[in-house]
Protein backbone atom coordinates (compact mmCIF):
# COMPACT_ATOMS: atom_id res chain seq x y z
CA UNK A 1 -30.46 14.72 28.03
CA UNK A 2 -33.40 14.10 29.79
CA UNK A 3 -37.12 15.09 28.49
CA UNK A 4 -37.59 17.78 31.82
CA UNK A 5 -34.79 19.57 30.21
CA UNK A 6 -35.58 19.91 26.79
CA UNK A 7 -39.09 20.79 27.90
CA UNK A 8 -37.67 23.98 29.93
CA UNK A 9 -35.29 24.99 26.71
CA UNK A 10 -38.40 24.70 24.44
CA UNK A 11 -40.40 26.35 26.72
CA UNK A 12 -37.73 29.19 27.56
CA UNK A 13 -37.38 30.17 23.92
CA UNK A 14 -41.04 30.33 22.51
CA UNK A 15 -41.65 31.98 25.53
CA UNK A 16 -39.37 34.49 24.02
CA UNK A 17 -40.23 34.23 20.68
CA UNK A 18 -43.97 35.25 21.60
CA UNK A 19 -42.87 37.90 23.86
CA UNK A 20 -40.44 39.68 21.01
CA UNK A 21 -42.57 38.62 17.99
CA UNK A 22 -43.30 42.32 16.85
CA UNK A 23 -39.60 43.46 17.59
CA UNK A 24 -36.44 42.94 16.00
CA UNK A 25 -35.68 40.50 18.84
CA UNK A 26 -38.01 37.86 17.54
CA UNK A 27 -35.38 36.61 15.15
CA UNK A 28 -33.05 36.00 17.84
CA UNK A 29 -34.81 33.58 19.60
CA UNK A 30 -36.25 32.16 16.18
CA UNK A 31 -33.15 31.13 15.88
CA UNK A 32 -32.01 30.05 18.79
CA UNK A 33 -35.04 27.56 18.33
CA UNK A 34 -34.66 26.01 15.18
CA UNK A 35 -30.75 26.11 15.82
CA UNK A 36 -31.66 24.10 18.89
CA UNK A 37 -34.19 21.03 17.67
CA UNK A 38 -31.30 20.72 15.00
CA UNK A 39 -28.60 20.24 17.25
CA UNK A 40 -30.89 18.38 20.22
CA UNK A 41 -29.72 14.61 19.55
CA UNK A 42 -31.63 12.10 22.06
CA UNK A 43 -35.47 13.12 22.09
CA UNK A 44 -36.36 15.77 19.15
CA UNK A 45 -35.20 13.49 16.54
CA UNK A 46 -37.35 10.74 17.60
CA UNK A 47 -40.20 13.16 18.16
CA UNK A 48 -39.97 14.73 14.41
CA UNK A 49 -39.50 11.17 13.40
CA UNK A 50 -42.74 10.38 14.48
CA UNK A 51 -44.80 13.36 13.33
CA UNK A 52 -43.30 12.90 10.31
CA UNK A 53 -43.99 9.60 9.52
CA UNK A 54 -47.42 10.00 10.99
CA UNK A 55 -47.83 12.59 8.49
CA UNK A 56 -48.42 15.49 10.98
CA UNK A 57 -45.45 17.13 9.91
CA UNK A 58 -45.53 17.56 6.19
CA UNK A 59 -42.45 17.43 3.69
CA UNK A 60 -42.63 20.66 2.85
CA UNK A 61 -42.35 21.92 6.42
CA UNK A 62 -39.72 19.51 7.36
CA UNK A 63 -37.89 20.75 4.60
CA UNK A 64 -38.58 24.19 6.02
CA UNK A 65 -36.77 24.11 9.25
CA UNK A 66 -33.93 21.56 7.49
CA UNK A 67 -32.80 24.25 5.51
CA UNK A 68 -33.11 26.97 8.03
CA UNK A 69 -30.74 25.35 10.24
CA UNK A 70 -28.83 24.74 7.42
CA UNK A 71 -28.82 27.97 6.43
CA UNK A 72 -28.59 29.18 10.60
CA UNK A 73 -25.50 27.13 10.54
CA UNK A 74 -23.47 28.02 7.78
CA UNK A 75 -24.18 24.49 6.56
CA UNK A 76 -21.68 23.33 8.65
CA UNK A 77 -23.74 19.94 9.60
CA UNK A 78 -26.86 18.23 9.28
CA UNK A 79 -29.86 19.04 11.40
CA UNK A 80 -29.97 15.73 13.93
CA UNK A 81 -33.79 15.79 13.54
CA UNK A 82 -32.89 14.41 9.94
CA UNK A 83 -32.94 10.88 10.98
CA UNK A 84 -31.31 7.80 9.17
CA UNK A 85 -34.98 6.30 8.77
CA UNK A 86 -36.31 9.67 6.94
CA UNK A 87 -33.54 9.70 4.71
CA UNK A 88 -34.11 6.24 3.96
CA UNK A 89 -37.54 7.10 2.67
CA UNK A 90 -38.83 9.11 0.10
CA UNK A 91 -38.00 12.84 1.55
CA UNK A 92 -34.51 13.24 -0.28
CA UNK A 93 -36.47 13.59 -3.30
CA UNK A 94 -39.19 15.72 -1.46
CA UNK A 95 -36.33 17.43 -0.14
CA UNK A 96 -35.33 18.39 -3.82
CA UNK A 97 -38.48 19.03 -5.27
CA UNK A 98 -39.04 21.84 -2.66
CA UNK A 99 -35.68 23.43 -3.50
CA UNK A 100 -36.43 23.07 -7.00
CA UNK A 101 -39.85 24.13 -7.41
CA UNK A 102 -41.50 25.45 -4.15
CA UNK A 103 -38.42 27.11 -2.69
CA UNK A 104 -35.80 28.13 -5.46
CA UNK A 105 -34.58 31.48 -3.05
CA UNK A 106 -32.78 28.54 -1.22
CA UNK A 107 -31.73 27.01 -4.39
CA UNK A 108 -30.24 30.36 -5.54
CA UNK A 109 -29.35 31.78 -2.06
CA UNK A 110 -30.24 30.31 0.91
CA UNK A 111 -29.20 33.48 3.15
CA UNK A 112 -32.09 35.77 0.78
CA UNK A 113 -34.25 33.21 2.97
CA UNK A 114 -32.14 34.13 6.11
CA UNK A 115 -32.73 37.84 5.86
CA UNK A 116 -36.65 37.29 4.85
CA UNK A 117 -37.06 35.36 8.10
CA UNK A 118 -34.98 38.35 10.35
CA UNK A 119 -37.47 41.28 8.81
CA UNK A 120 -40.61 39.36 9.32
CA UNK A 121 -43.79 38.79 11.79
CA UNK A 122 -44.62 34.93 12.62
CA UNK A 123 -47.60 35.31 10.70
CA UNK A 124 -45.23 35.52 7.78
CA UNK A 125 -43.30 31.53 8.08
CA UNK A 126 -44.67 29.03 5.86
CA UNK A 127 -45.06 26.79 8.98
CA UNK A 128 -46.71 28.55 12.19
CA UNK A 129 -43.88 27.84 15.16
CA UNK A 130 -46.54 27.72 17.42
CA UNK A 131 -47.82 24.89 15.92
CA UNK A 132 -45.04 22.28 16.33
CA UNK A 133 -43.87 23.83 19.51
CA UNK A 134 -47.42 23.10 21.02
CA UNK A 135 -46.54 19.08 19.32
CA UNK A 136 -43.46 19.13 20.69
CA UNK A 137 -44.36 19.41 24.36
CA UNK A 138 -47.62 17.28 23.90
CA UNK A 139 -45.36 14.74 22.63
CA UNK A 140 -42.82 15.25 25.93
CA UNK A 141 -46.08 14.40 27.88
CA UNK A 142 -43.64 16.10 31.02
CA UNK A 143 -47.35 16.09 32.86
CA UNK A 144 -48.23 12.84 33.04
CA UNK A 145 -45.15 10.32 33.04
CA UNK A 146 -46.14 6.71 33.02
CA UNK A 147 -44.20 3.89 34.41
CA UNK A 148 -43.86 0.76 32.58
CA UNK A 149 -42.54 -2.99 34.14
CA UNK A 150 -43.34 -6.28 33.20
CA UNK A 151 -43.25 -8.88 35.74
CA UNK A 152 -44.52 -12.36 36.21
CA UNK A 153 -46.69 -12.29 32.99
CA UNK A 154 -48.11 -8.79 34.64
CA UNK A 155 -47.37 -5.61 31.74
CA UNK A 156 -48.33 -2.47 34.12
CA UNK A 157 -48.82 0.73 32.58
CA UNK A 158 -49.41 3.33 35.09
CA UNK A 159 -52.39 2.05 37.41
CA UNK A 160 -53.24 -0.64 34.55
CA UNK A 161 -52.34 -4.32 34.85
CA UNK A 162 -52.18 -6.44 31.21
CA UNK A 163 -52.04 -10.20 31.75
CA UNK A 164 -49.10 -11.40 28.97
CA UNK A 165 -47.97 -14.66 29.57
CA UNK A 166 -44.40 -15.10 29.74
CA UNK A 167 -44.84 -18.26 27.40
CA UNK A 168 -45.56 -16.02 24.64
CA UNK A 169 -44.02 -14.35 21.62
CA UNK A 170 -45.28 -11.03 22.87
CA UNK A 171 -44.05 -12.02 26.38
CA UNK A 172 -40.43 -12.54 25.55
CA UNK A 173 -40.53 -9.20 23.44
CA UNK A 174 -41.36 -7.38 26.60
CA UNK A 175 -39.36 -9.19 28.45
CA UNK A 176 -36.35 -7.45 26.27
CA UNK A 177 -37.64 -4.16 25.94
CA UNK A 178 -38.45 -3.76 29.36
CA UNK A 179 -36.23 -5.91 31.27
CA UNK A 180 -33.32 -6.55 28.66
CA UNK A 181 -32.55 -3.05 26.79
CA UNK A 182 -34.11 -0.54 29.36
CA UNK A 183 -34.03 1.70 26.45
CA UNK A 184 -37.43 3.64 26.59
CA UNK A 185 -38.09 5.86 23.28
CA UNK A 186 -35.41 4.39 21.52
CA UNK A 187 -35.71 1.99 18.40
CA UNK A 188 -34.65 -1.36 18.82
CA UNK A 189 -33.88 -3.46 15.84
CA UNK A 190 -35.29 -6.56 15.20
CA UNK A 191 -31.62 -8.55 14.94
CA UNK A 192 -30.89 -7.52 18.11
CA UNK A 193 -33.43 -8.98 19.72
CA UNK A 194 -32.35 -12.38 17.80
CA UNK A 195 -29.04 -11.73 19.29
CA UNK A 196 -30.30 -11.23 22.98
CA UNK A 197 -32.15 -14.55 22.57
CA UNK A 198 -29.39 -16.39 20.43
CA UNK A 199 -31.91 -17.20 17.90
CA UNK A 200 -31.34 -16.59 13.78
CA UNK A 201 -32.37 -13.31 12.90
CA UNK A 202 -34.27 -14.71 9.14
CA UNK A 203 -37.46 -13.71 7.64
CA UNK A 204 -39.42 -16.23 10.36
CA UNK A 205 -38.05 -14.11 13.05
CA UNK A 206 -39.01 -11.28 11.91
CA UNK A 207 -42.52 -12.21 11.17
CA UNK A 208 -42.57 -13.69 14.74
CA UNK A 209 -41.53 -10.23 16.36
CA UNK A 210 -43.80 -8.15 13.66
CA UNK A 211 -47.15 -9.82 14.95
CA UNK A 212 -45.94 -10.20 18.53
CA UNK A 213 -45.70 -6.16 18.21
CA UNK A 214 -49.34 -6.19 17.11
CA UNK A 215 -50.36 -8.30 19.56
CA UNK A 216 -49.39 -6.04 22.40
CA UNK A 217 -50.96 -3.25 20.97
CA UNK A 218 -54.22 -5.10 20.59
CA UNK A 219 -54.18 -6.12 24.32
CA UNK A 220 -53.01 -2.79 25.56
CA UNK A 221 -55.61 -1.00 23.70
CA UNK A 222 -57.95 -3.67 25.38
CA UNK A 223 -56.52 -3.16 28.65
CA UNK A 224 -55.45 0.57 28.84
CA UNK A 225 -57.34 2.30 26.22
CA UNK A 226 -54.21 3.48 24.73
CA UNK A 227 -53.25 3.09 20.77
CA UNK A 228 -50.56 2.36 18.98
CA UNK A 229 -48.46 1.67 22.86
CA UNK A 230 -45.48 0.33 20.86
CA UNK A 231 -43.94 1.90 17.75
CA UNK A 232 -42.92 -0.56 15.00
CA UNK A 233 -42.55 -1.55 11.62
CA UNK A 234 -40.76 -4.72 10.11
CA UNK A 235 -37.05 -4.10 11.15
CA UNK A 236 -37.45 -2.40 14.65
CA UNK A 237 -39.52 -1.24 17.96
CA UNK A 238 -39.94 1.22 20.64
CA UNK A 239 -40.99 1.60 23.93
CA UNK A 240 -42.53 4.74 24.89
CA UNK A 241 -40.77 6.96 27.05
CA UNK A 242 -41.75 6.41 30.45
């Protein structure tokens, strides 16, 4: 799935969503969208991830639209914008306190919530639609696309040119995520990077990677102006998309 498409789908239903908001229409297309980032499996997820995380996107909203689509769907599967790294942190419990306390329609009958959402005005969602959607395509950034290489100790990002010697820590992790994986907006774990380079994957590895990542960003801050370029933590990193 590439990003131009999901753009147009996004696109194509808030269009339609604004356009039927005061008819019974609206709820169509309401849920058409939320049905849609659930089921979307190769850029949304990574996109919630990060507003999440980022704390954009707060527990109580992404609690919201989990149990809508749940709800949407019968509870026939799990939203894919439910990602193994947010269910790894605290928002299962989050997830519970909002049924328990904030929510407890769901709790008792999650289709009472169903039929609330079909009768009512946008004004009337805890979380304004608008809101995300206008993240979402921000985040897509289908306007500007820039390309990334790394070549001869030269990083390029768009019309900028970062001198990162090849010699170096943060070299060689370029040199994989750029050269090696070609797998823009996708996390890469740490281990396989040890496994690319056929070096032990052990707490000095992972230190080494962990400040290489922070290295980069400090020199493509420097270079480009741009902030937090790669996204990482102690166990994995991503490239943007290009």
């Amino acid at each position: 799935m590439k990003k131009t498409e999901v753009y147009k789908q996004l696109e194509r239903l808030f269009k339609a969503i604004a356009r039927y908001q005061d008819t019974n229409r609206y709820f169509e297309f309401f849920y058409e969208y939320i049905v849609y980032l659930g089921n979307e499996k190769y850029i949304i997820p990574q996109i919630i991830e990060d507003l999440y995380f980022s704390k954009w996107l707060r527990p109580a909203d992404l609690a919201y639209f989990h149990i809508l689509f749940l709800s949407f769907t019968k509870h026939k599967k799990q939203p894919a914008f439910i990602t193994k790294r947010i269910l790894k942190s605290k928002y299962p419990k989050q997830l519970l306190k909002f049924l328990t306390t904030e929510r407890e329609d769901f709790q008792q009958n999650s289709e009472i919530y169903t039929k609330q959402a079909k009768n009512s005005t946008k004004e009337d969602h805890v979380f304004d639609i608008e809101k995300l959607h206008i993240k979402l395509i921000e985040r897509l950034n289908i306007a500007k696309p820039t390309k990334v290489t790394y070549n001869a100790g030269n990083l390029r990002i768009g019309s900028y040119t970062i001198k990162v010697s090849t010699d170096s820590n943060e070299g060689m992790l370029l040199e994989y995520l750029i050269n090696g994986a070609k797998k823009h907006g996708m996390y890469l774990s740490y281990d396989q990077i040890a496994e690319y380079y056929k070096e032990d994957y052990d707490n000095k590895f992972m230190r080494k990677i962990y400040q290489a990542c922070r290295r980069v960003n400090i020199k493509v801050a420097q270079g480009a102006g741009i902030r937090k370029f790669l996204k990482y933590d102690t166990k994995q990193v991503r490239l943007p998309h290009p």
